[in-house]
C-alpha atoms as a PDB file:
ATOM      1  CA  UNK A   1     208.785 107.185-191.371  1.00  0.00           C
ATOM      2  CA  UNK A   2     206.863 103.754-190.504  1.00  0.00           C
ATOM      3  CA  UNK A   3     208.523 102.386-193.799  1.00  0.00           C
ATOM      4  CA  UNK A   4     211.972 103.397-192.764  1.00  0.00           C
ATOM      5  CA  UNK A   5     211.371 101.522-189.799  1.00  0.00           C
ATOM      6  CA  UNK A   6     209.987  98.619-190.866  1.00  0.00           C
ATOM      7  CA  UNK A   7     212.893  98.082-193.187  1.00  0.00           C
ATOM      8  CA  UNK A   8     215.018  98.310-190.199  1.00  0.00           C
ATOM      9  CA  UNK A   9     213.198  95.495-188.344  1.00  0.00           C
ATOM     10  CA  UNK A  10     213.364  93.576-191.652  1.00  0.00           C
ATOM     11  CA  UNK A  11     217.258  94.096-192.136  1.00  0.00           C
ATOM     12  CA  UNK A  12     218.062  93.280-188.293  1.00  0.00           C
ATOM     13  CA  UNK A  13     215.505  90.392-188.340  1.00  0.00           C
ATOM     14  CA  UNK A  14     217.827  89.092-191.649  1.00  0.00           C
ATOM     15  CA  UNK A  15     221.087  89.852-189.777  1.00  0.00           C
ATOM     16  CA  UNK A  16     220.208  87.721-186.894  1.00  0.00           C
ATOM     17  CA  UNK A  17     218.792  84.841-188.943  1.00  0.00           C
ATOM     18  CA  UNK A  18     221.841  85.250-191.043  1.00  0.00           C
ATOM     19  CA  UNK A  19     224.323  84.871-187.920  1.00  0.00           C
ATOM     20  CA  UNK A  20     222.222  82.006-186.781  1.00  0.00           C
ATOM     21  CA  UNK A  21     222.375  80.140-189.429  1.00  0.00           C
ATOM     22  CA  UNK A  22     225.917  81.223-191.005  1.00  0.00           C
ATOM     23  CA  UNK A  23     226.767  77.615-190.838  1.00  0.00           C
ATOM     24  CA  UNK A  24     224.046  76.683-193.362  1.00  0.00           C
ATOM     25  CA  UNK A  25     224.460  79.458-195.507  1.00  0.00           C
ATOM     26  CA  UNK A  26     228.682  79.484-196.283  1.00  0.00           C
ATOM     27  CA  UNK A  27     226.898  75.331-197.086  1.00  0.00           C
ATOM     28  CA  UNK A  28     224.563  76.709-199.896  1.00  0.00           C
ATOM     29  CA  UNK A  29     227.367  78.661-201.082  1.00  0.00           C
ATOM     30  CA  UNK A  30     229.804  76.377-201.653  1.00  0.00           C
ATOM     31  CA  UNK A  31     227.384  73.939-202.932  1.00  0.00           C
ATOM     32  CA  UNK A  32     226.316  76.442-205.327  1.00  0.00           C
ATOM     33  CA  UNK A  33     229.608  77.534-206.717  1.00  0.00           C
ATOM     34  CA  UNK A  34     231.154  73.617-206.605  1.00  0.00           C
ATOM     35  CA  UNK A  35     228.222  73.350-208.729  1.00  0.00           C
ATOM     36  CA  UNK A  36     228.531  75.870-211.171  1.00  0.00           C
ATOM     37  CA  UNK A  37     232.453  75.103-211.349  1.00  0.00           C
ATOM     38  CA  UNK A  38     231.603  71.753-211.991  1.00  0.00           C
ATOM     39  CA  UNK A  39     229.419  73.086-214.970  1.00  0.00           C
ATOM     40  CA  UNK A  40     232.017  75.528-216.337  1.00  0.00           C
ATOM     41  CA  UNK A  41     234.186  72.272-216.343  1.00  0.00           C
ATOM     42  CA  UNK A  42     232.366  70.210-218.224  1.00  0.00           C
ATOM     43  CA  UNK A  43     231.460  72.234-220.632  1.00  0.00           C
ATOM     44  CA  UNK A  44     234.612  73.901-221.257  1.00  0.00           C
ATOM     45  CA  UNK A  45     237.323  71.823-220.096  1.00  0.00           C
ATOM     46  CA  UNK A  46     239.945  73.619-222.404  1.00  0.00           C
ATOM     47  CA  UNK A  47     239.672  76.588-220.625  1.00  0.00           C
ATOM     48  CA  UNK A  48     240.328  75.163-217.250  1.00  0.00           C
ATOM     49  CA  UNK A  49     242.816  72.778-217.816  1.00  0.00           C
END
């Protein structure tokens, strides 16, 4: 029972982090996947173009 709760508090104390800083994190993302297209691209340009 204490764990179940706890994991709640964890997953709303993530939520709320993740709506504050949803600004920062859509960044990382497209940082990360500019960066692993840029990657694929390089390495196999014959696929992609």
């Amino acid at each position: 029972m204490l764990l179940i709760a706890h994991t709640i508090f964890l997953h709303k104390l993530t939520n709320t982090w993740l709506v504050q800083n949803i600004r920062l994190v859509v960044l990382v993302h497209k940082a990360l996947f500019m960066l692993i297209v840029t990657r694929i691209v390089y390495k196999q340009p014959s696929i992609i173009f």
